[in-house]
N, C-alpha and C. Protein backbone atom coordinates (compact mmCIF):
# COMPACT_ATOMS: atom_id res chain seq x y z
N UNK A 1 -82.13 50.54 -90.43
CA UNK A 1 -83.57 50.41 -90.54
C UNK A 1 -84.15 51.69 -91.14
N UNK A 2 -84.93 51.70 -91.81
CA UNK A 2 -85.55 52.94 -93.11
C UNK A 2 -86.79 53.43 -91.86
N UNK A 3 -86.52 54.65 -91.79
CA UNK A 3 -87.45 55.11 -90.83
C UNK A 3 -89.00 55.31 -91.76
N UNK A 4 -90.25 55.53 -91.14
CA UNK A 4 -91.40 55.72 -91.77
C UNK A 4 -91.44 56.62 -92.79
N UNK A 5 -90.60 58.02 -92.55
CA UNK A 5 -90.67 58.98 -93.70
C UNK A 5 -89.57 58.42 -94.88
N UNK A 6 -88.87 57.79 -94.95
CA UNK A 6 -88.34 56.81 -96.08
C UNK A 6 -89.10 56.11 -96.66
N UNK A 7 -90.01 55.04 -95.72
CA UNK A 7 -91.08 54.43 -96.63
C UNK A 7 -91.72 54.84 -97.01
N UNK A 8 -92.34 56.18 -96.72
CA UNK A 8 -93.56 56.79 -97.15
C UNK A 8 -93.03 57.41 -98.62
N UNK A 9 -91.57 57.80 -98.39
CA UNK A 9 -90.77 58.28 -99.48
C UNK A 9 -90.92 57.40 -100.70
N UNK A 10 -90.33 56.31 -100.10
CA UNK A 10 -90.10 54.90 -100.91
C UNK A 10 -91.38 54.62 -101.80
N UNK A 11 -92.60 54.15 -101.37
CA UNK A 11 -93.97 54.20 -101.62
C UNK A 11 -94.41 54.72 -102.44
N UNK A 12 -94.12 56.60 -102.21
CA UNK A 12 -94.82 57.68 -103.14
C UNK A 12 -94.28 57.29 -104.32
N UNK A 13 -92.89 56.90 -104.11
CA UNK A 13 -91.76 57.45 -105.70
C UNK A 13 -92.38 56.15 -106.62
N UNK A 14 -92.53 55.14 -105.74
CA UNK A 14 -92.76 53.88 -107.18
C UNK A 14 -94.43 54.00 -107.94
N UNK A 15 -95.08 54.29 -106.56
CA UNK A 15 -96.33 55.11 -107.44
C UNK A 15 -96.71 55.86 -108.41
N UNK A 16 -95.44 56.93 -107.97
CA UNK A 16 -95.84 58.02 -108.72
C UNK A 16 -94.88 57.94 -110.10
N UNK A 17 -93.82 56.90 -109.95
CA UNK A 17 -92.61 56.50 -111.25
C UNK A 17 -93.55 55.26 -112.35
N UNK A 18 -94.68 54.73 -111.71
CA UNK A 18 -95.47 53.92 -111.90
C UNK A 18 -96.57 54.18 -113.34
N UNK A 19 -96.60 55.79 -112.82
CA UNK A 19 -98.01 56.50 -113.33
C UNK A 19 -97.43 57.41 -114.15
N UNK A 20 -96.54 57.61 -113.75
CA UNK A 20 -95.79 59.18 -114.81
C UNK A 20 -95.87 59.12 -115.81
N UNK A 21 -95.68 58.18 -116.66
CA UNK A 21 -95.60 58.45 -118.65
C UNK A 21 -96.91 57.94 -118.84
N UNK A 22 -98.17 57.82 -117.98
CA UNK A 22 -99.36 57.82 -118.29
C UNK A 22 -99.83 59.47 -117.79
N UNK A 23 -99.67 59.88 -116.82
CA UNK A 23 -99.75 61.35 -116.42
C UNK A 23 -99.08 62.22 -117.61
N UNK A 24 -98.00 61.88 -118.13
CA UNK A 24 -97.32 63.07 -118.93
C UNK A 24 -98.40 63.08 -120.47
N UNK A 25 -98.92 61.55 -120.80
CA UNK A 25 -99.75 61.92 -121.72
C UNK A 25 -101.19 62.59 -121.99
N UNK A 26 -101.63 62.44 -120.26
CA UNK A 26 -103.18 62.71 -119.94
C UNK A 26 -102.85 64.43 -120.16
N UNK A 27 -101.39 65.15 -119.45
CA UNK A 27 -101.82 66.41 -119.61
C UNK A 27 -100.85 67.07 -120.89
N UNK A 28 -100.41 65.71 -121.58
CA UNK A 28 -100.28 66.40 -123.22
C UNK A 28 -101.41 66.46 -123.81
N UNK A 29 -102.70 65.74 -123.53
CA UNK A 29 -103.62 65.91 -124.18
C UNK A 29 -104.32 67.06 -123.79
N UNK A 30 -104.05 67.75 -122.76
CA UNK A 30 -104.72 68.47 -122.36
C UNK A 30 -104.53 69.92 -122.42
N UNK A 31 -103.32 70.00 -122.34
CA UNK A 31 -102.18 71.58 -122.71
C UNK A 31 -101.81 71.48 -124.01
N UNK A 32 -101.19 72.57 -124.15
CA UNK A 32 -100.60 72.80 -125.96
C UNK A 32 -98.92 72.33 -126.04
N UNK A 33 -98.45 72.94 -125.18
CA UNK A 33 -96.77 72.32 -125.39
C UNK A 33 -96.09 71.64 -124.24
N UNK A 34 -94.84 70.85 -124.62
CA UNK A 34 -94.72 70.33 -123.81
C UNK A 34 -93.91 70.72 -122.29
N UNK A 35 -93.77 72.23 -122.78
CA UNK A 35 -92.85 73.39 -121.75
C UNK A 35 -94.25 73.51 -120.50
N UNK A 36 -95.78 73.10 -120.81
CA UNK A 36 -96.55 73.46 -120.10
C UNK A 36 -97.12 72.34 -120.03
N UNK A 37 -96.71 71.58 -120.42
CA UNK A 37 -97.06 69.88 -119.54
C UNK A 37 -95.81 69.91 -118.88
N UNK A 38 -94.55 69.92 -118.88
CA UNK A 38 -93.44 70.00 -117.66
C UNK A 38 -93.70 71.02 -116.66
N UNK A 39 -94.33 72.36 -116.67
CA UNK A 39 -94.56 73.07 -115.85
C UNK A 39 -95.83 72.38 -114.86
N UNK A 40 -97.14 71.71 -115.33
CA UNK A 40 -97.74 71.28 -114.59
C UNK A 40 -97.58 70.07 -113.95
N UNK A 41 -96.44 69.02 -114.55
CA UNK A 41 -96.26 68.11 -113.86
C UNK A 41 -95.73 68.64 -112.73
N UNK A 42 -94.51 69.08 -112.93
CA UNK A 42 -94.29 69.43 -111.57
C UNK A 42 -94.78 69.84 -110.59
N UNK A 43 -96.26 71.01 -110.57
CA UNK A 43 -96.99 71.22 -109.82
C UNK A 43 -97.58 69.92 -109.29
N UNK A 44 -98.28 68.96 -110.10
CA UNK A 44 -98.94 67.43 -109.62
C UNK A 44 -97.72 67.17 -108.95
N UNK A 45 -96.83 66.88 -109.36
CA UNK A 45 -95.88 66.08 -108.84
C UNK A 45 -95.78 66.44 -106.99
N UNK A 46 -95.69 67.59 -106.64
CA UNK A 46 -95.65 68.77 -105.74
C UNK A 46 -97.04 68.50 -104.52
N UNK A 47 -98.19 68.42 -105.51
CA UNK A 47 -99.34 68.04 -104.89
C UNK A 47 -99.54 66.83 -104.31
N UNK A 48 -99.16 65.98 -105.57
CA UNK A 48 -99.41 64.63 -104.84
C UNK A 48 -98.55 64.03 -103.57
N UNK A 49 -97.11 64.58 -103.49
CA UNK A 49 -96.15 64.26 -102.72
C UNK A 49 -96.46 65.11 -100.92
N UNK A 50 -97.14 66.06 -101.19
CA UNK A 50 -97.68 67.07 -99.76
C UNK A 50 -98.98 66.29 -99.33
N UNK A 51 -99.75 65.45 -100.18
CA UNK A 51 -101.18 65.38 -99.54
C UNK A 51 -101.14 63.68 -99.98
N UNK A 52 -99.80 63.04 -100.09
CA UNK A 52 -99.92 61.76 -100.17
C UNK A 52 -100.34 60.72 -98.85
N UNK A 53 -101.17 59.56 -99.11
CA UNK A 53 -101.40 58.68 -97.95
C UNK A 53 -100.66 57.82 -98.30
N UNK A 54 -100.05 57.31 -97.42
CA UNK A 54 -99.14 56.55 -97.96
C UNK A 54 -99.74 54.58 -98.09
N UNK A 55 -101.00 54.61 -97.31
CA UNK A 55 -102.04 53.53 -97.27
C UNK A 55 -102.87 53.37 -98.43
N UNK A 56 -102.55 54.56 -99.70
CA UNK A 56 -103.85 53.76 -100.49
C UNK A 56 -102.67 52.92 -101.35
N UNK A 57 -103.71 52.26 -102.26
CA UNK A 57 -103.74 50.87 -103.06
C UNK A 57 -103.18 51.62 -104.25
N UNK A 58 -102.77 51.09 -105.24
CA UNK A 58 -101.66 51.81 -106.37
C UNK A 58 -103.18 52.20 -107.13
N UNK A 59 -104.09 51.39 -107.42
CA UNK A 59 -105.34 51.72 -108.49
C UNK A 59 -106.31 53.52 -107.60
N UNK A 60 -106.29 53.74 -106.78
CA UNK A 60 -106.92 54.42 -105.82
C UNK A 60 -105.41 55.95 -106.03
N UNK A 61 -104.28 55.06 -105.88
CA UNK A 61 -103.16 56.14 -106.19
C UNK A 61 -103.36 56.77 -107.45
N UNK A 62 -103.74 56.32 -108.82
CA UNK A 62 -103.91 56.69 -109.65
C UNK A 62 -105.14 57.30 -110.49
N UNK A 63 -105.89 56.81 -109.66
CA UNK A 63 -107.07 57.90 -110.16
C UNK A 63 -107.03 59.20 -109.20
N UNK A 64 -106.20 59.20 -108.28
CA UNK A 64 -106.16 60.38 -107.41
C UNK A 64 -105.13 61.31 -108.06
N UNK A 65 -103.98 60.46 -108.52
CA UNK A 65 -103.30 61.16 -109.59
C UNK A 65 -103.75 61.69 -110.76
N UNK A 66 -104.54 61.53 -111.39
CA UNK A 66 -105.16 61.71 -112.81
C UNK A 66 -106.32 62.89 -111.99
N UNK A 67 -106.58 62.78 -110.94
CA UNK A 67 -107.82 64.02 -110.62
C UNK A 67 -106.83 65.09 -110.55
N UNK A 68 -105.88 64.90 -109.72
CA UNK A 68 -105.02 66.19 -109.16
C UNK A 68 -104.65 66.80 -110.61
N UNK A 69 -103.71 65.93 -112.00
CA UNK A 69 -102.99 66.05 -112.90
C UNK A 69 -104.41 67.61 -114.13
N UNK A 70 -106.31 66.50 -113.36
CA UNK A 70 -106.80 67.29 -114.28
C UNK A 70 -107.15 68.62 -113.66
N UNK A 71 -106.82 68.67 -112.31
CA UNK A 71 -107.28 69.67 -111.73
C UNK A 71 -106.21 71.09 -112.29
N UNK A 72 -104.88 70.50 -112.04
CA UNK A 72 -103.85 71.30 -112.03
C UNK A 72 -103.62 71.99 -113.60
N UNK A 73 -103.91 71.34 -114.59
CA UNK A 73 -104.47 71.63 -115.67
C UNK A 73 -104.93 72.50 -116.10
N UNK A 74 -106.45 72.62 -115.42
CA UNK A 74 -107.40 73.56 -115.62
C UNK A 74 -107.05 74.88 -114.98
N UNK A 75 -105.94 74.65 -113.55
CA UNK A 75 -105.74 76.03 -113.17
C UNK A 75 -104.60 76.58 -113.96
N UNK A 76 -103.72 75.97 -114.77
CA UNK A 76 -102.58 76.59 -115.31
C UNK A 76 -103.40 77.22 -116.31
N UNK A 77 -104.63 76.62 -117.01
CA UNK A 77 -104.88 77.19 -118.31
C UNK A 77 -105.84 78.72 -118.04
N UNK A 78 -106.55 78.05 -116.77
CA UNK A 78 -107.30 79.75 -116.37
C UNK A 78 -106.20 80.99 -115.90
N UNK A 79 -104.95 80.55 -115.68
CA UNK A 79 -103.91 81.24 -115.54
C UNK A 79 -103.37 81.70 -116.53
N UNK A 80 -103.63 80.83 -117.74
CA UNK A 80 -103.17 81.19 -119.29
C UNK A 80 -104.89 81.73 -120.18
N UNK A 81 -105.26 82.39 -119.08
CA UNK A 81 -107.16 82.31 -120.43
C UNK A 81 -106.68 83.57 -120.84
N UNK A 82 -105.89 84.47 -120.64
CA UNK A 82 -105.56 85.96 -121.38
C UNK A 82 -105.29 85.63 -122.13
N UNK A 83 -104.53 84.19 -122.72
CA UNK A 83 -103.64 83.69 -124.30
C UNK A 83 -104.71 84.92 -125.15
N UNK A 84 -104.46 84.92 -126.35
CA UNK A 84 -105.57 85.09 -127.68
C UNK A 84 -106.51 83.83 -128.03
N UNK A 85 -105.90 82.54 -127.88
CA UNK A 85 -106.67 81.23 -128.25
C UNK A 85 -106.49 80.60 -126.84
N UNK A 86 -107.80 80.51 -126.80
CA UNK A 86 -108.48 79.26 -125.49
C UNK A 86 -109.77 78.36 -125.68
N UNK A 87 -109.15 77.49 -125.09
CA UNK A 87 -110.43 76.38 -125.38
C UNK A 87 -111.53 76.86 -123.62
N UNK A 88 -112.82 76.58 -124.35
CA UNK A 88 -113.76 76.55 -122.99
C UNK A 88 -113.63 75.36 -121.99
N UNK A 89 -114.17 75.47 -120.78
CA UNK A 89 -113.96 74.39 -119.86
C UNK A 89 -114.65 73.23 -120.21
N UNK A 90 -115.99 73.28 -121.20
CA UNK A 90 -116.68 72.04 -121.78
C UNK A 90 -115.67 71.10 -123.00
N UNK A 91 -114.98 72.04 -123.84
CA UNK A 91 -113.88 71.36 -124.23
C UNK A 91 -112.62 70.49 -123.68
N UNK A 92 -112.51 71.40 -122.51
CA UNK A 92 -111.09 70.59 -121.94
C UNK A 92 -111.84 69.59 -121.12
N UNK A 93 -112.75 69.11 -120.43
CA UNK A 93 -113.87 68.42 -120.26
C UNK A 93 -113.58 67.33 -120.58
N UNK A 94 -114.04 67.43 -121.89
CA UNK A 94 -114.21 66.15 -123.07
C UNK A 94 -112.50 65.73 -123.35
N UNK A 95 -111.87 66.74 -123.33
CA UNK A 95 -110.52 66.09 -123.61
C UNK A 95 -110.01 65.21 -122.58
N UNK A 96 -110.52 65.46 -121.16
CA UNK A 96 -109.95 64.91 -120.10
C UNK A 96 -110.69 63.99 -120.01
N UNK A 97 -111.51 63.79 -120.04
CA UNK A 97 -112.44 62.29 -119.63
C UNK A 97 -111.57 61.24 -121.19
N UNK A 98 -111.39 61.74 -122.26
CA UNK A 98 -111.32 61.21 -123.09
C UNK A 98 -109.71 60.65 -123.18
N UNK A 99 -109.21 61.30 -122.63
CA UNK A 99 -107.60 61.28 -122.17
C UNK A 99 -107.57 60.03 -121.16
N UNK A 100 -108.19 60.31 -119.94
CA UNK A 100 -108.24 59.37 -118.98
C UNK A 100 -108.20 58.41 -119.70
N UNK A 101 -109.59 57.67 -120.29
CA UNK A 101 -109.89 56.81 -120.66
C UNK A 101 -108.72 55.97 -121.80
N UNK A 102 -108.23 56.55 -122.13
CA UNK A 102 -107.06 56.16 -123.07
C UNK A 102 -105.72 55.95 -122.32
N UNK A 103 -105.43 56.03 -121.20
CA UNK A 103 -104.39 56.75 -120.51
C UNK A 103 -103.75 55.04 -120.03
N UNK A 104 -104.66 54.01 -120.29
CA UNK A 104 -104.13 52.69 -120.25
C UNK A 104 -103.34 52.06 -121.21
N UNK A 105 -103.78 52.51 -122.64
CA UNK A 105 -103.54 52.05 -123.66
C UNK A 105 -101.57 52.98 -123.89
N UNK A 106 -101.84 54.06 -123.30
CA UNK A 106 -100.51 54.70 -123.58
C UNK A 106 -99.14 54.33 -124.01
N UNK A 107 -98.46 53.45 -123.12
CA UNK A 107 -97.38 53.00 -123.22
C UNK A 107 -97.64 52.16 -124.56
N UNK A 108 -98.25 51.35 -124.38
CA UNK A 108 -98.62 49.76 -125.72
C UNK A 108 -98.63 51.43 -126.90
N UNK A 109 -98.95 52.40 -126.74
CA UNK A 109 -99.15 53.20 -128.04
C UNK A 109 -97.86 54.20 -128.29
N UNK A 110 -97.49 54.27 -127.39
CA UNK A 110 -96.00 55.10 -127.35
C UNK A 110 -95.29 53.84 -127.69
N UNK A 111 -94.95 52.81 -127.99
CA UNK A 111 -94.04 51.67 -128.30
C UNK A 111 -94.25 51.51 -129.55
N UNK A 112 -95.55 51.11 -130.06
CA UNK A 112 -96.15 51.04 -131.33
C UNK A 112 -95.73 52.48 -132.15
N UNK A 113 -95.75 53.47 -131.41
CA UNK A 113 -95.58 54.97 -132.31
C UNK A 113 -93.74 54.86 -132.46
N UNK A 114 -93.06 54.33 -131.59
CA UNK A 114 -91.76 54.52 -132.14
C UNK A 114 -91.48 53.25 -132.87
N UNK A 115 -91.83 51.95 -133.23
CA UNK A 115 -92.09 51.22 -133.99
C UNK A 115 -92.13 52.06 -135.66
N UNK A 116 -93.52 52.53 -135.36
CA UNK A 116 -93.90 52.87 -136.40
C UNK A 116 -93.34 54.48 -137.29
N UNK A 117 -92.41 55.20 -136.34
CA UNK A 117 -91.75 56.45 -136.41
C UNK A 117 -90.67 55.49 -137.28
N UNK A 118 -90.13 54.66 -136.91
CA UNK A 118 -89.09 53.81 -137.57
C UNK A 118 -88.69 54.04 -138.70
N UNK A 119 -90.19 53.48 -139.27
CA UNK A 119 -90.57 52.75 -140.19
C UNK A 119 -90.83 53.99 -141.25
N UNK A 120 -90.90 55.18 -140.86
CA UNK A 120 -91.01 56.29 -142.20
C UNK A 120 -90.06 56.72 -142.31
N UNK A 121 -90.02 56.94 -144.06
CA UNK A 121 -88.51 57.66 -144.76
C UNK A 121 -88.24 58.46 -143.82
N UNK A 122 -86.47 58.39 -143.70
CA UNK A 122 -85.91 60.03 -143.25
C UNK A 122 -86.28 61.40 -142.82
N UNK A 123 -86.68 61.67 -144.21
CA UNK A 123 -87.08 62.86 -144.43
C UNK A 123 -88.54 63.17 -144.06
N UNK A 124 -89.63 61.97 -143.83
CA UNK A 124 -90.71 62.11 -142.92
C UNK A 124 -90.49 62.25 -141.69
N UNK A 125 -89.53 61.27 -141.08
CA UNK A 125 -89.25 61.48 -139.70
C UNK A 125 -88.81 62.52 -138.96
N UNK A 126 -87.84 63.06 -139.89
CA UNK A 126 -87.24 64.40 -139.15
C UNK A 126 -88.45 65.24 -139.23
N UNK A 127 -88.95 65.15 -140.20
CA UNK A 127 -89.83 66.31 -140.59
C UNK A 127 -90.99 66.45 -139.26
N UNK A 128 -91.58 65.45 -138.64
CA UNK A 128 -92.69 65.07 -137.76
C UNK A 128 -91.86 65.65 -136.49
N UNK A 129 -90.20 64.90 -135.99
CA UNK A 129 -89.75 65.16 -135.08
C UNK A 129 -89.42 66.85 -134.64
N UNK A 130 -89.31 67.44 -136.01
CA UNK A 130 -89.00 69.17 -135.87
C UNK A 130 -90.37 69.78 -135.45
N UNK A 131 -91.29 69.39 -135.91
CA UNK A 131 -92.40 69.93 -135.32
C UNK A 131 -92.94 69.72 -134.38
N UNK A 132 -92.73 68.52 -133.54
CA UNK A 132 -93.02 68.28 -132.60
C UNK A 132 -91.96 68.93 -131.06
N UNK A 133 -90.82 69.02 -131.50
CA UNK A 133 -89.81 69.71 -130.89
C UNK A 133 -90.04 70.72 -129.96
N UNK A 134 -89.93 70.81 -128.43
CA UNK A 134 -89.94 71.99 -128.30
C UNK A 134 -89.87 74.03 -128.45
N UNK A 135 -91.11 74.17 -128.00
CA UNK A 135 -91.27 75.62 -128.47
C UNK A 135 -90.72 75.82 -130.19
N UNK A 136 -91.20 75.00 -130.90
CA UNK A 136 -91.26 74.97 -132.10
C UNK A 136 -92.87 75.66 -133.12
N UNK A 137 -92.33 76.47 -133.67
CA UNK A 137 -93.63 77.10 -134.15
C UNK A 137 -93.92 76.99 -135.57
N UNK A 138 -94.90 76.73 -135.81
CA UNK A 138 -95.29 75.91 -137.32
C UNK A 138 -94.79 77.11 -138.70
N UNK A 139 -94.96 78.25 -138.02
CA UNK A 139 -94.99 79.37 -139.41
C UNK A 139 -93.36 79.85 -139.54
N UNK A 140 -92.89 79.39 -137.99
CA UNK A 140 -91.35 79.99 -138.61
C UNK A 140 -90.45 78.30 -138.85
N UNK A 141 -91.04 76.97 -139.35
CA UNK A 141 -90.99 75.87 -138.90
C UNK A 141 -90.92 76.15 -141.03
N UNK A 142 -92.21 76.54 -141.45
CA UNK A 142 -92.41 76.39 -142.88
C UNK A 142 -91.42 77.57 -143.49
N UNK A 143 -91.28 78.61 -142.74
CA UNK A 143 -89.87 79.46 -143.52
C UNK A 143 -88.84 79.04 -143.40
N UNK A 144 -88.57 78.44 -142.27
CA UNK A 144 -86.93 77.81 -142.65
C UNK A 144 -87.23 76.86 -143.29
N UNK A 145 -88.05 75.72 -143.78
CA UNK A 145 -87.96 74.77 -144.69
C UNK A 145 -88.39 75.29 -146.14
N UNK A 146 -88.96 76.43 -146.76
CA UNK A 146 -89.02 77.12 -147.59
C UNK A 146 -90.43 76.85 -148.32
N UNK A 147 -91.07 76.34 -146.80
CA UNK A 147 -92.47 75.89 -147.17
C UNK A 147 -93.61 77.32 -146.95
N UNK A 148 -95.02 76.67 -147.30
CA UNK A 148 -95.61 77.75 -146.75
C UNK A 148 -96.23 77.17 -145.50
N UNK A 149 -96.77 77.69 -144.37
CA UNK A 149 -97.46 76.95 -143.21
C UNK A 149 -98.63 75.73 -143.64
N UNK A 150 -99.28 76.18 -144.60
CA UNK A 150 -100.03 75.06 -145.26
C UNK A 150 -99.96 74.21 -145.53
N UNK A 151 -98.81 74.17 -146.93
CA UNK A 151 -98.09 72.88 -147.24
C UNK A 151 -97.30 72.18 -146.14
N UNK A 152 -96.82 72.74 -145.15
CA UNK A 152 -96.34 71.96 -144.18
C UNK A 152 -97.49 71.28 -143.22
N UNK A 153 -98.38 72.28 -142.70
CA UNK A 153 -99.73 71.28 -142.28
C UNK A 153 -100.36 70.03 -142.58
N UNK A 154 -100.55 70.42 -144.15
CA UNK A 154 -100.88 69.49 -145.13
C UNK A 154 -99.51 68.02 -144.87
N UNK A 155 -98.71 68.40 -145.00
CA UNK A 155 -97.09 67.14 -145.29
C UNK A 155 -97.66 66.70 -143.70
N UNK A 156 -97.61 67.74 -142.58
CA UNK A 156 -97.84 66.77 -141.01
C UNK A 156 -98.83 65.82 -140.95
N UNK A 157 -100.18 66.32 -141.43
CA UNK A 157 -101.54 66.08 -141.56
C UNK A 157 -100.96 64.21 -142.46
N UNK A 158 -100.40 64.35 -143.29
CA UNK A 158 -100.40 62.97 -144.28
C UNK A 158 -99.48 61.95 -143.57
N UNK A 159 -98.51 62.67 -142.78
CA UNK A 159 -97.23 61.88 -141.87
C UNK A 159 -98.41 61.02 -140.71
N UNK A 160 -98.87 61.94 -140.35
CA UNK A 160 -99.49 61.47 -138.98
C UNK A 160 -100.80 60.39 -139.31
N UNK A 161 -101.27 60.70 -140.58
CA UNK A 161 -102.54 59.66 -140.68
C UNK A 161 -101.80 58.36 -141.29
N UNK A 162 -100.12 58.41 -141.91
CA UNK A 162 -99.81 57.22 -141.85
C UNK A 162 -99.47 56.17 -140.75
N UNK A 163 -98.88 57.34 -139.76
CA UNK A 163 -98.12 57.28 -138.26
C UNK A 163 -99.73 56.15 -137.55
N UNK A 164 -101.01 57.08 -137.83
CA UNK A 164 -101.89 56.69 -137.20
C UNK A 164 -102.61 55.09 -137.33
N UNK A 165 -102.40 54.91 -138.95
CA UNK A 165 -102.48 53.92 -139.39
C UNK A 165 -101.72 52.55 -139.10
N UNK A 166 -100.05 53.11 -138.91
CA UNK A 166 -99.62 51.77 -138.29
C UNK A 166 -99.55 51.79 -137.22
N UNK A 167 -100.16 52.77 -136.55
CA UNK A 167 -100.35 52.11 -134.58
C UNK A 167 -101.65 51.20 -134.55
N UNK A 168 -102.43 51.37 -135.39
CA UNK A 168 -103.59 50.34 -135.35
C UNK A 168 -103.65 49.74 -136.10
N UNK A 169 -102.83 49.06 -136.82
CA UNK A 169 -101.80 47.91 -137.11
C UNK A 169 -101.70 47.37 -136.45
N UNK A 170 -100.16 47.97 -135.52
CA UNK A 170 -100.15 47.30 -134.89
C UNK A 170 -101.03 46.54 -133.38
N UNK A 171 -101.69 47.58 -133.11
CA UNK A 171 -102.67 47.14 -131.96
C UNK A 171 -103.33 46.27 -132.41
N UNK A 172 -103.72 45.57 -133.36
CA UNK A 172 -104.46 44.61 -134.08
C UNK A 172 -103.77 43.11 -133.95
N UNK A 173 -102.62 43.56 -134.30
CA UNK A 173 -101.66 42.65 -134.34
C UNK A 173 -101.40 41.63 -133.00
N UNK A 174 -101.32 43.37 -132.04
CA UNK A 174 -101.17 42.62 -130.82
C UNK A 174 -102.46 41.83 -130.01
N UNK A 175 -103.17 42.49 -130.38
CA UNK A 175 -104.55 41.70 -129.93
C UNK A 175 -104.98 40.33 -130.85
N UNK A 176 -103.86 40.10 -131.54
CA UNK A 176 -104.24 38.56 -132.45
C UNK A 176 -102.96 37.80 -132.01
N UNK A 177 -102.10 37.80 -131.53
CA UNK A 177 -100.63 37.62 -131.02
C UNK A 177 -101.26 36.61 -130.09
C-alpha cells in the first residue's frame, strides 16, 4: 500500500511532468540562455515540490506553477542586474504576461517548429541549430563560419521569418483540419 507521502509524491510528479515543456518555454521567454532557464527550473522545480498541496486541481496547479516559474525568474535576473545588458522589470512584465498567455499554444508550436525545421535545406538547419546551441555566442559563431556577426544575424533573421511563416501555416491548417 503507497503511503500518503508517495501519493503526494505521485501527484506532484504528473503535475509538474504535465506542465514542464510549457514552464521550460514561459522562462525561455523570459531569460537569455538556456543554461539559465535550467538553472531556474530547477529552483521552481524545488519550490513547487516544498510548498506543494497536494489537493489542488491540475488548472489551479498550473497557474501556481507559472507564478512561482515568474517569480523565480525575476529573482535570478536581479541576481544577474550587474550583467552590462538588462532588461527593466516593465519589460520582463510584458514578456511574462505575454509568455503566459501563449504558454497553451506551446507544444501544438514546438511540433509545428520541428515539422517545419524539417523542411529547411541542410545548411539552414544546421545553421539555426548552431546558434541556438548552448552557450553559443553569435560573434565567435560568425568567425568560425567566416562570416561577419551581421551577415549571420541577417542569414538567422531570414531562417526564422521562414521558420515563422510555416508555423502559421501550419496552425491554420490545423484549425481547418
Amino acid at each position: 500500500m503507497n503511503s500518503p507521502n508517495t501519493d503526494q509524491h505521485d501527484r506532484f510528479l504528473r503535475l509538474f511532468m504535465s506542465q514542464e515543456e510549457s514552464l521550460w518555454g514561459y522562462l525561455r521567454s523570459l531569460l537569455f540562455s538556456a543554461d539559465d532557464v535550467r538553472d531556474v527550473m530547477q529552483d521552481v522545480a524545488v519550490v513547487l515540490w516544498r510548498k506543494f498541496d497536494p489537493g489542488m486541481s491540475s488548472e489551479d496547479f498550473r497557474r501556481w506553477a507559472f507564478g512561482v516559474a515568474r517569480m523565480e525568474a525575476l529573482a535570478f535576473r536581479r541576481d544577474k542586474a550587474r550583467d552590462r545588458l538588462s532588461f527593466g522589470d516593465r519589460v520582463y512584465q510584458l514578456l511574462a504576461d505575454t509568455a503566459a498567455d501563449d504558454a497553451d499554444e506551446s507544444p501544438a508550436q514546438l511540433r509545428a517548429l520541428e515539422v517545419c525545421l524539417a523542411k529547411l535545406p541542410e545548411r539552414q538547419r544546421q545553421l539555426i541549430q548552431a546558434a541556438y546551441a548552448p552557450n553559443v555566442r553569435i560573434d565567435e559563431m560568425a568567425k568560425a563560419t567566416g562570416r561577419t556577426p551581421m551577415s549571420l544575424y541577417k542569414a538567422l533573421h531570414r531562417i526564422r521569418l521562414a521558420l515563422a511563416a510555416c508555423i502559421e501555416r501550419a496552425r491554420v491548417a490545423e484549425e481547418h483540419a
